[in-house]
PDB file of N, CA and C in Angstrom:
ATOM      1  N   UNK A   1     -30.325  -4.599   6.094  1.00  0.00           N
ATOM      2  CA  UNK A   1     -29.916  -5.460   4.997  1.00  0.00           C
ATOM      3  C   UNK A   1     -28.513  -5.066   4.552  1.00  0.00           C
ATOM      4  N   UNK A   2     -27.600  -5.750   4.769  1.00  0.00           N
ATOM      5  CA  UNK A   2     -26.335  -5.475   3.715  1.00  0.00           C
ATOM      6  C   UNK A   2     -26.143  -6.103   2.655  1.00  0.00           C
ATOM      7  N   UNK A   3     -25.093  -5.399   2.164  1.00  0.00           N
ATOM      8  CA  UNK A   3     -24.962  -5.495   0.702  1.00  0.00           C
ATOM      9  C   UNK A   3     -23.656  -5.715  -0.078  1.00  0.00           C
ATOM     10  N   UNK A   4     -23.470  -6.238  -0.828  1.00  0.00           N
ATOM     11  CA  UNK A   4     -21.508  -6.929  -0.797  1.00  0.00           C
ATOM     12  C   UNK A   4     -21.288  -6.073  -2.220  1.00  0.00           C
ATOM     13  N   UNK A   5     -20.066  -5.522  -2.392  1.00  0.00           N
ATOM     14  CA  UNK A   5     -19.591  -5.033  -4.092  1.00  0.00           C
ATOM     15  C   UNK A   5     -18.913  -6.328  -3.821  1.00  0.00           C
ATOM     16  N   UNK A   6     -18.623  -6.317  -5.140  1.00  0.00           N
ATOM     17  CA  UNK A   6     -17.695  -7.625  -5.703  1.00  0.00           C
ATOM     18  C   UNK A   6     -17.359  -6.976  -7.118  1.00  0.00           C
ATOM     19  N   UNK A   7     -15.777  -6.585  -6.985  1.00  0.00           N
ATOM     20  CA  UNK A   7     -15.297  -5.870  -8.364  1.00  0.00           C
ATOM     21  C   UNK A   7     -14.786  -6.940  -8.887  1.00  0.00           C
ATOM     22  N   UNK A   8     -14.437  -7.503 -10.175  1.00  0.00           N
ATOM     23  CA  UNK A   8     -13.178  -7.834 -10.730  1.00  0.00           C
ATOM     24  C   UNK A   8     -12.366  -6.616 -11.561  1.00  0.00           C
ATOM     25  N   UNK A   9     -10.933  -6.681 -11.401  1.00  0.00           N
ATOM     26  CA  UNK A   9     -10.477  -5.587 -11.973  1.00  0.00           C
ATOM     27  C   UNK A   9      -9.223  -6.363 -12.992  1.00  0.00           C
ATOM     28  N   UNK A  10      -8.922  -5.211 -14.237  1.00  0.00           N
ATOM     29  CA  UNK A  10      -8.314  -5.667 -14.772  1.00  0.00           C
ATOM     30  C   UNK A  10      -7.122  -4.472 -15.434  1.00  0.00           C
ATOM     31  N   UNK A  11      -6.252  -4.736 -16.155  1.00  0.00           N
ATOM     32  CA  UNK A  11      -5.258  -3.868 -16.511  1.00  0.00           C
ATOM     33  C   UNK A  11      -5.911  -2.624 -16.709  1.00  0.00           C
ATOM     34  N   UNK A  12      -6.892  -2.558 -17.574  1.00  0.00           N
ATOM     35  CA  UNK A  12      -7.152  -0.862 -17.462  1.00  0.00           C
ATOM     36  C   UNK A  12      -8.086  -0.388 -16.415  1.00  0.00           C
ATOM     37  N   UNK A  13      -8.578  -0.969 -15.277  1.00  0.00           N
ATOM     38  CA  UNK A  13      -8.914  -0.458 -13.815  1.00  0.00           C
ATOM     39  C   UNK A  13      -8.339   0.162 -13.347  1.00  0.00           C
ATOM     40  N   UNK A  14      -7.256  -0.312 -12.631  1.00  0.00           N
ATOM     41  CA  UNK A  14      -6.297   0.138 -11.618  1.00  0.00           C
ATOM     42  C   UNK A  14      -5.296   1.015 -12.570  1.00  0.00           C
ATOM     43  N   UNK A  15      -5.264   2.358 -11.683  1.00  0.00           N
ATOM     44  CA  UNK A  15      -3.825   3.373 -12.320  1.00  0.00           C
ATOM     45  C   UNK A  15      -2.982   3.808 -11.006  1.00  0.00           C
ATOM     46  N   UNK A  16      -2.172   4.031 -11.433  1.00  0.00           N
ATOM     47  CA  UNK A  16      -1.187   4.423 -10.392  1.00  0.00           C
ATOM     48  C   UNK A  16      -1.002   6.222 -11.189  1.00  0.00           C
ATOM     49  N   UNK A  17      -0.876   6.918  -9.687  1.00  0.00           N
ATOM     50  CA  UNK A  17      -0.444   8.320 -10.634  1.00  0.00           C
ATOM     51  C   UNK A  17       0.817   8.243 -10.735  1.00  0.00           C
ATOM     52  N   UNK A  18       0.723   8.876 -12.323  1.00  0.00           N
ATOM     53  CA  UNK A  18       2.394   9.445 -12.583  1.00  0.00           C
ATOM     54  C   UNK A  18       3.455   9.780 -12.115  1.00  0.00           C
ATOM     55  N   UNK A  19       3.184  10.455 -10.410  1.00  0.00           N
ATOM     56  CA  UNK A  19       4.153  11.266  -9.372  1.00  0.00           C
ATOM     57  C   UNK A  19       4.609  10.035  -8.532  1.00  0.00           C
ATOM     58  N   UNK A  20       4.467   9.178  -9.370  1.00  0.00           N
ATOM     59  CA  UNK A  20       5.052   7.672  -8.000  1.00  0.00           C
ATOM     60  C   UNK A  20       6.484   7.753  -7.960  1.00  0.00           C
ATOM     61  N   UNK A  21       6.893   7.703  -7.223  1.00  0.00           N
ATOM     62  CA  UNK A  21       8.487   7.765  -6.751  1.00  0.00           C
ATOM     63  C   UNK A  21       9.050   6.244  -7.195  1.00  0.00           C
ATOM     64  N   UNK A  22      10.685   6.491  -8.089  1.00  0.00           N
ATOM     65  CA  UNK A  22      10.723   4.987  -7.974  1.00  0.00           C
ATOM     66  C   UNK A  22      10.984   4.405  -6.758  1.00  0.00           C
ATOM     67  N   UNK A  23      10.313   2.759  -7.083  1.00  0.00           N
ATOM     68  CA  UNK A  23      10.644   2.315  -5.211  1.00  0.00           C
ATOM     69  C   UNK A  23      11.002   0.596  -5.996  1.00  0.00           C
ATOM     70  N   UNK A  24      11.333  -0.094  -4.776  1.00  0.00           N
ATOM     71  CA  UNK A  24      12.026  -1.506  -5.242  1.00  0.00           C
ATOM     72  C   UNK A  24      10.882  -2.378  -5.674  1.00  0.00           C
ATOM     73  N   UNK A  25      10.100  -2.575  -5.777  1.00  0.00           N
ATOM     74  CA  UNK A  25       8.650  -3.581  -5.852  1.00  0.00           C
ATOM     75  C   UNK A  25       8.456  -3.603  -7.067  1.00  0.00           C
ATOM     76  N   UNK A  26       8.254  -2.155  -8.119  1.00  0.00           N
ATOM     77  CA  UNK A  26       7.827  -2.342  -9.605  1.00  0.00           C
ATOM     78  C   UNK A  26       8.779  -1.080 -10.250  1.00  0.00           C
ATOM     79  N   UNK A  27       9.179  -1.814 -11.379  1.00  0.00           N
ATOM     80  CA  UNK A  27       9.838  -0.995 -12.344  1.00  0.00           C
ATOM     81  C   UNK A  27       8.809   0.070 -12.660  1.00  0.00           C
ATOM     82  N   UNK A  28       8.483   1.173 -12.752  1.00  0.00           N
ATOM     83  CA  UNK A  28       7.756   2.175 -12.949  1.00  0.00           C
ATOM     84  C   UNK A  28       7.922   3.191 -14.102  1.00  0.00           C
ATOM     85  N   UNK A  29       9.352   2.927 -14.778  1.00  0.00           N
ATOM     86  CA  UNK A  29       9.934   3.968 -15.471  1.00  0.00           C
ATOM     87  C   UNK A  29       8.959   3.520 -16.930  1.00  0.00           C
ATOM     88  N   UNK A  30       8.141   3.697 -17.440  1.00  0.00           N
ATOM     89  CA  UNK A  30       7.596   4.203 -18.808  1.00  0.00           C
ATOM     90  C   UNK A  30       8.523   4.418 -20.187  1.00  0.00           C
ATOM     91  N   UNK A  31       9.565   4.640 -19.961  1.00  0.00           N
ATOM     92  CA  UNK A  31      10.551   4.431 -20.802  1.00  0.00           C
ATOM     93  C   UNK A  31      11.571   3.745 -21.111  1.00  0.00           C
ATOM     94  N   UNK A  32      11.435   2.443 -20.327  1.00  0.00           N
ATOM     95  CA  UNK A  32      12.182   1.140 -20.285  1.00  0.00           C
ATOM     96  C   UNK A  32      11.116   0.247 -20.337  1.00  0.00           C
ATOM     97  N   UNK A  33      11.813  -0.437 -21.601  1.00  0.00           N
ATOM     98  CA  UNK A  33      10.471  -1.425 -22.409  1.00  0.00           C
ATOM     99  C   UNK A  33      10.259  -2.925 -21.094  1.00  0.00           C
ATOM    100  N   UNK A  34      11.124  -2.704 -20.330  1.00  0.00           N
ATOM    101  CA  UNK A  34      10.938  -3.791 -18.990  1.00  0.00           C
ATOM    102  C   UNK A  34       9.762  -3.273 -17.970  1.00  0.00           C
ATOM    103  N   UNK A  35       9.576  -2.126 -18.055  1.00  0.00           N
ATOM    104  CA  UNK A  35       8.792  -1.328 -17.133  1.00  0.00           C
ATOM    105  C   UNK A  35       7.462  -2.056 -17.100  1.00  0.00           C
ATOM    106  N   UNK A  36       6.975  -2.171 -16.029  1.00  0.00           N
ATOM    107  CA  UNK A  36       5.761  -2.391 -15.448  1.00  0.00           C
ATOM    108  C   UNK A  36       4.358  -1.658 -15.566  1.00  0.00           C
ATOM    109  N   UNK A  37       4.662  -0.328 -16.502  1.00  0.00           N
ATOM    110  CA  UNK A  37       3.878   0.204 -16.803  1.00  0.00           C
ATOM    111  C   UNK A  37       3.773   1.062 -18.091  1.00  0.00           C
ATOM    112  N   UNK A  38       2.913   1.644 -18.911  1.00  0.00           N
ATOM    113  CA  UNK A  38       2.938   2.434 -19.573  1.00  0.00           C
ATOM    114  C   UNK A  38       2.154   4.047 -19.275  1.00  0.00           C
ATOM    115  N   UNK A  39       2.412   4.946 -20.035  1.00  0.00           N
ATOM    116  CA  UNK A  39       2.050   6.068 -19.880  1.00  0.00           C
ATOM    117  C   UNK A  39       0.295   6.253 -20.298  1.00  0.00           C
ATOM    118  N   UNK A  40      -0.583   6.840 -19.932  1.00  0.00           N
ATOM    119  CA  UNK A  40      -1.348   6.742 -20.252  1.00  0.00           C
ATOM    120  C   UNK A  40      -2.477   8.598 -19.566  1.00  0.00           C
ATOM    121  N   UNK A  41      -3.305   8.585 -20.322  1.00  0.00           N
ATOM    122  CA  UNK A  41      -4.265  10.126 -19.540  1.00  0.00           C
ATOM    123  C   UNK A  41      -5.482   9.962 -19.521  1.00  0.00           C
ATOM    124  N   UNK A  42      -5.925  10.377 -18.447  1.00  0.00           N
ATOM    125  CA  UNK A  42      -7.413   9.875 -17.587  1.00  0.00           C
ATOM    126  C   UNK A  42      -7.982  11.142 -17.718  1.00  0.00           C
ATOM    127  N   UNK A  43      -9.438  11.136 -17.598  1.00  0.00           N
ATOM    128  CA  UNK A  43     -10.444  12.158 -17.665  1.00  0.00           C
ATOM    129  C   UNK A  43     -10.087  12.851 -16.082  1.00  0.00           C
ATOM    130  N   UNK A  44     -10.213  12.302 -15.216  1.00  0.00           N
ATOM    131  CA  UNK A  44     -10.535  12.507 -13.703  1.00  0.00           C
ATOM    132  C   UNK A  44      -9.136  12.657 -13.314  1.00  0.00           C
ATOM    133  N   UNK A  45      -7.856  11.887 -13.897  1.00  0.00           N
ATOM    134  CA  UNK A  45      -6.414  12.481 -12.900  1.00  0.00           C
ATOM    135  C   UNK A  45      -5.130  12.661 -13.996  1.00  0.00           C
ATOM    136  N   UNK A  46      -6.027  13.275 -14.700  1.00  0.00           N
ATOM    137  CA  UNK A  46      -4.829  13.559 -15.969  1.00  0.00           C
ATOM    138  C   UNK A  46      -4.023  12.579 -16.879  1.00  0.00           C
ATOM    139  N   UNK A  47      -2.897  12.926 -15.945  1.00  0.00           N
ATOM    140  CA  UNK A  47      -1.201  11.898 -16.431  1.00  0.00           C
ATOM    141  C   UNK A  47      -1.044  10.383 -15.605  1.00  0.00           C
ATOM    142  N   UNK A  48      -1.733   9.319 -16.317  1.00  0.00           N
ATOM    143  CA  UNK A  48      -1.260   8.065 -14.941  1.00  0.00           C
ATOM    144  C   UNK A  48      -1.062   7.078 -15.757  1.00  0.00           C
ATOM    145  N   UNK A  49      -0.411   6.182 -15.061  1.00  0.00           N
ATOM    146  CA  UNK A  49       0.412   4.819 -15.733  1.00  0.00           C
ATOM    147  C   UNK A  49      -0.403   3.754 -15.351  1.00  0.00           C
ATOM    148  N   UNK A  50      -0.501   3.078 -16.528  1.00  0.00           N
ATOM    149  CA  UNK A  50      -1.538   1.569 -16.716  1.00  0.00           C
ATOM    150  C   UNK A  50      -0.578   0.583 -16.040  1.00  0.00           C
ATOM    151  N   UNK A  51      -0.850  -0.438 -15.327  1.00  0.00           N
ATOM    152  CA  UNK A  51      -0.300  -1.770 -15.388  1.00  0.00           C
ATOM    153  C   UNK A  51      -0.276  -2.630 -16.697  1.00  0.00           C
ATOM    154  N   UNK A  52       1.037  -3.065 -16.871  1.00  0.00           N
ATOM    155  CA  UNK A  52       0.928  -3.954 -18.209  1.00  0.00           C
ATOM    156  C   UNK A  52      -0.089  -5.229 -17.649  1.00  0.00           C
ATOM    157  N   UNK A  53       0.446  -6.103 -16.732  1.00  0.00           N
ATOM    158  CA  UNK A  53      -0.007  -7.342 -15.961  1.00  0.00           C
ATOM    159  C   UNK A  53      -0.772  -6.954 -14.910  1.00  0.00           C
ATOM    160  N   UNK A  54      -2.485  -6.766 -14.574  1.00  0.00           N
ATOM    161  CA  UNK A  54      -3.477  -6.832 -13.718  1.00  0.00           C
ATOM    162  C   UNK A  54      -2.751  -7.873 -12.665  1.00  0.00           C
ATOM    163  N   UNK A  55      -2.526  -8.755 -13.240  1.00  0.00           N
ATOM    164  CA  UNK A  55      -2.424 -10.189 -11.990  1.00  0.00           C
ATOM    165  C   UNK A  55      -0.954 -10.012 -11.176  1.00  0.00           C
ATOM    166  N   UNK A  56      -0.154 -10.017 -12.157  1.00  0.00           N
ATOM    167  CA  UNK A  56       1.416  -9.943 -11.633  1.00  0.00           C
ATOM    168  C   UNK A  56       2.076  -8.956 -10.839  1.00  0.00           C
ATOM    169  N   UNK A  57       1.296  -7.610 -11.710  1.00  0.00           N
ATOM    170  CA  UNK A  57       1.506  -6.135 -10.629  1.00  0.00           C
ATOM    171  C   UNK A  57       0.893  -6.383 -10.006  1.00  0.00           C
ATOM    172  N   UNK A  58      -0.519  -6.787  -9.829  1.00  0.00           N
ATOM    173  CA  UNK A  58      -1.329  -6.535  -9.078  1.00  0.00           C
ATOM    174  C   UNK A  58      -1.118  -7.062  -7.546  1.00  0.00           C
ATOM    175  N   UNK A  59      -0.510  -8.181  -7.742  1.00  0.00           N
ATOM    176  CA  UNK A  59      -0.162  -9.116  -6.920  1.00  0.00           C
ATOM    177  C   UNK A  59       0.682  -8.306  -5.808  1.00  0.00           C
ATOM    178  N   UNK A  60       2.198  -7.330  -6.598  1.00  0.00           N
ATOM    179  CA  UNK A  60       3.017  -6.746  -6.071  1.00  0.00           C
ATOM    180  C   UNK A  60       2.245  -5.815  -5.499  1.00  0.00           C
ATOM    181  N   UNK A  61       1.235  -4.729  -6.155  1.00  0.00           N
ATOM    182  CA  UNK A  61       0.952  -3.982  -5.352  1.00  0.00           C
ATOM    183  C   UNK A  61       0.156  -4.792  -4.136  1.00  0.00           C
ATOM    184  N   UNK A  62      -0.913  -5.260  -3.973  1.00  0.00           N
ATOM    185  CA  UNK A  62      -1.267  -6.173  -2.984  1.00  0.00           C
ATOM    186  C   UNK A  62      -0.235  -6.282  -1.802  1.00  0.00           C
ATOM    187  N   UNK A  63       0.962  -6.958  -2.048  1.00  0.00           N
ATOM    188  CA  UNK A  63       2.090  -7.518  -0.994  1.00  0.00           C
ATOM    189  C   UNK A  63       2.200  -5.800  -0.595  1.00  0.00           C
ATOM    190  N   UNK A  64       2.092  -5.134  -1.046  1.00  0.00           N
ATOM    191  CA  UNK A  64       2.991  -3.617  -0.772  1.00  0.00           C
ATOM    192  C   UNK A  64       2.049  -2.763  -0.688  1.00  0.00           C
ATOM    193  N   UNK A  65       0.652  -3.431  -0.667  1.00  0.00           N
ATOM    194  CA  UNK A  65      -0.309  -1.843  -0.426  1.00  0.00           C
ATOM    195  C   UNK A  65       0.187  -0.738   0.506  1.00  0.00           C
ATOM    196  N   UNK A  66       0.306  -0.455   1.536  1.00  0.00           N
ATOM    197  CA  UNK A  66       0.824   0.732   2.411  1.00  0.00           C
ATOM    198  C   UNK A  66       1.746   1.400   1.639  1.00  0.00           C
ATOM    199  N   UNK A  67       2.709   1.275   0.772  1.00  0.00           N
ATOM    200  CA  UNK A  67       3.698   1.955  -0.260  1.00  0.00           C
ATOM    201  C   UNK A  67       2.761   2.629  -1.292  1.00  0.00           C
ATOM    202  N   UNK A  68       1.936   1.699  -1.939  1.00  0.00           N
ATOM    203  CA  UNK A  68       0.695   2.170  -3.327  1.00  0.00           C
ATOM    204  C   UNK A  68       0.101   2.954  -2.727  1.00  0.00           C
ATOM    205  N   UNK A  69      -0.968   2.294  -2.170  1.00  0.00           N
ATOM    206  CA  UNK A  69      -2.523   3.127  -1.428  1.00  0.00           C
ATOM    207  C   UNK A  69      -1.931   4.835  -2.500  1.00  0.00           C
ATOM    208  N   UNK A  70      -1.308   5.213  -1.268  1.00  0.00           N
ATOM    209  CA  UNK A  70      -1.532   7.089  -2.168  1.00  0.00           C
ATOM    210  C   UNK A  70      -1.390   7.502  -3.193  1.00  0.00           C
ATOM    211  N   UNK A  71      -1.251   6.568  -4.384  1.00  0.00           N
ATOM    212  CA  UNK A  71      -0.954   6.643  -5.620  1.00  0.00           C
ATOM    213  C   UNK A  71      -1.842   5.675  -6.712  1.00  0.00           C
ATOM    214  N   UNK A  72      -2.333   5.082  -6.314  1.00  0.00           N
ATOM    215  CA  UNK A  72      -3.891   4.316  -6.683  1.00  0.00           C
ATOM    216  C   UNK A  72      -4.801   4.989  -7.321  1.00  0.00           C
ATOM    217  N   UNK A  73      -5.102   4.691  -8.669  1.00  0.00           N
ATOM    218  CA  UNK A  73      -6.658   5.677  -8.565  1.00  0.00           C
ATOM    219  C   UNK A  73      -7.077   4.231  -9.549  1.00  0.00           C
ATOM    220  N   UNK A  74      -9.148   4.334  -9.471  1.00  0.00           N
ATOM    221  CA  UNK A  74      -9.465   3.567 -10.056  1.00  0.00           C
ATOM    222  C   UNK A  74     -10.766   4.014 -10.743  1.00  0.00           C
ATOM    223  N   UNK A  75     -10.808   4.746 -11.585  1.00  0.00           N
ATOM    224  CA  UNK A  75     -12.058   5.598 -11.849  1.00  0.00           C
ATOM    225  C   UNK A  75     -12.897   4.880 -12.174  1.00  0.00           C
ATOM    226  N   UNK A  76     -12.879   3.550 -12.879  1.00  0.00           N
ATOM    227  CA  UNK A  76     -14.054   2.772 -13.798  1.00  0.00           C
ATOM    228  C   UNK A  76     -15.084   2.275 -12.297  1.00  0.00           C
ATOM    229  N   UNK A  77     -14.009   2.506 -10.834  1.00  0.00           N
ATOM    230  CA  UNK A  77     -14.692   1.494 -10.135  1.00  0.00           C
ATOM    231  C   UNK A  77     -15.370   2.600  -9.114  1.00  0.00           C
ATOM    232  N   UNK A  78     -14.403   3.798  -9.156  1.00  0.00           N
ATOM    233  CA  UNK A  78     -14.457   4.502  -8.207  1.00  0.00           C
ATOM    234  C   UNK A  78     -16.185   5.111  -7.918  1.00  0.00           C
ATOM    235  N   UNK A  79     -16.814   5.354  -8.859  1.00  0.00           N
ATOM    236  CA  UNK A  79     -18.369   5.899  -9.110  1.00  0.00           C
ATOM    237  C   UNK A  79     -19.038   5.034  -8.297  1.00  0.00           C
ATOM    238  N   UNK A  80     -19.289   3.868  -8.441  1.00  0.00           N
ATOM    239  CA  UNK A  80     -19.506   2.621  -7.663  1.00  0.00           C
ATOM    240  C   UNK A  80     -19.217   2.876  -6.553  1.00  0.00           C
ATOM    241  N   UNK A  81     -18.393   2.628  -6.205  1.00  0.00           N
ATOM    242  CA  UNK A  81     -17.714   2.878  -4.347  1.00  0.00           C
ATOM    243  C   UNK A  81     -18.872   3.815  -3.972  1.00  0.00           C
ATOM    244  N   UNK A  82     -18.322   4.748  -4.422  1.00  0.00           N
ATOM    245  CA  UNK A  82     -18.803   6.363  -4.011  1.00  0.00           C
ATOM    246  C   UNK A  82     -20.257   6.064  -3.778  1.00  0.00           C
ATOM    247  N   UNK A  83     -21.123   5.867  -4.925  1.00  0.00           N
ATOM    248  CA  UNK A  83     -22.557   5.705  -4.895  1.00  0.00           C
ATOM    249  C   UNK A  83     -22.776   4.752  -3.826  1.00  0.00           C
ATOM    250  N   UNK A  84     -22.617   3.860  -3.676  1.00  0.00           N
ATOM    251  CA  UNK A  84     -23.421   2.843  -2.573  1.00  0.00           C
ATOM    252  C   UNK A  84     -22.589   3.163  -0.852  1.00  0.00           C
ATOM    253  N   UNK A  85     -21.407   3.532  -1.140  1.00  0.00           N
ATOM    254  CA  UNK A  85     -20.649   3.719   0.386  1.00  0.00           C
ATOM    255  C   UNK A  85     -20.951   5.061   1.108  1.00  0.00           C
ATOM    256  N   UNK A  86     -21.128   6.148   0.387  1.00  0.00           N
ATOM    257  CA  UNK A  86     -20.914   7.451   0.830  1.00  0.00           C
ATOM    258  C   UNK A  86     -22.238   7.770   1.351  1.00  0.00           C
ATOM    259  N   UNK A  87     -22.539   8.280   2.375  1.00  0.00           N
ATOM    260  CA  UNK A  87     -23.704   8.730   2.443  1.00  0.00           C
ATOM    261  C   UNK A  87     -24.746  10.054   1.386  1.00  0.00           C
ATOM    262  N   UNK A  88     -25.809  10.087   1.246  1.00  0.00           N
ATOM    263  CA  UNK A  88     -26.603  11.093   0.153  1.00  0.00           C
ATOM    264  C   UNK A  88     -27.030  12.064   1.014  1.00  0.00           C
TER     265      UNK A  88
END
C-alpha cells in the first residue's frame, strides 16, 4: 500500500540557515528593509531567516533549488518526513 504526504507550506515553514552566502536570486541581507528575509531563532537550528513571501521566495527558491537545498531547514514539516519515510 502506498501512501502520499501532501504538505502545504507557508512563510513560517520553510527557513533558510543564517550561513547562506549572498547569491543573485534573493536579497538575504536582514538588515535591508528590501531583504527577502528576516532574522529569526529555531529550537532545532538556532539562528535562521524566515521568508517574508512563502509564494514569491518560494517560487525563487524552487527555480534555484540546487543553490538552496543545503541551507533549507523545515522543522514544522521535518518530524513528518522523518516519521513515515525513515525506516524504525
Amino acid at each position: 500500500m502506498k501512501t502520499a504526504l501532501i504538505v502545504t507550506l507557508g512563510n513560517r515553514d520553510i527557513r533558510l540557515d543564517a550561513r547562506i552566502p549572498a547569491n543573485e536570486f534573493l536579497n538575504i541581507n536582514p538588515d535591508d528593509k528590501n531583504s527577502a528575509c528576516y532574522k529569526g531563532k529555531d529550537e532545532s537550528f538556532g539562528e535562521v531567516l524566515f521568508l517574508k513571501s512563502a509564494r514569491e521566495h518560494g517560487k525563487i527558491i524552487f527555480e534555484n533549488y540546487e543553490f538552496f537545498k543545503p541551507y533549507l531547514k523545515y522543522p514544522i514539516v521535518k518530524p513528518a518526513i522523518e516519521y513515515h519515510y525513515c525506516p524504525r
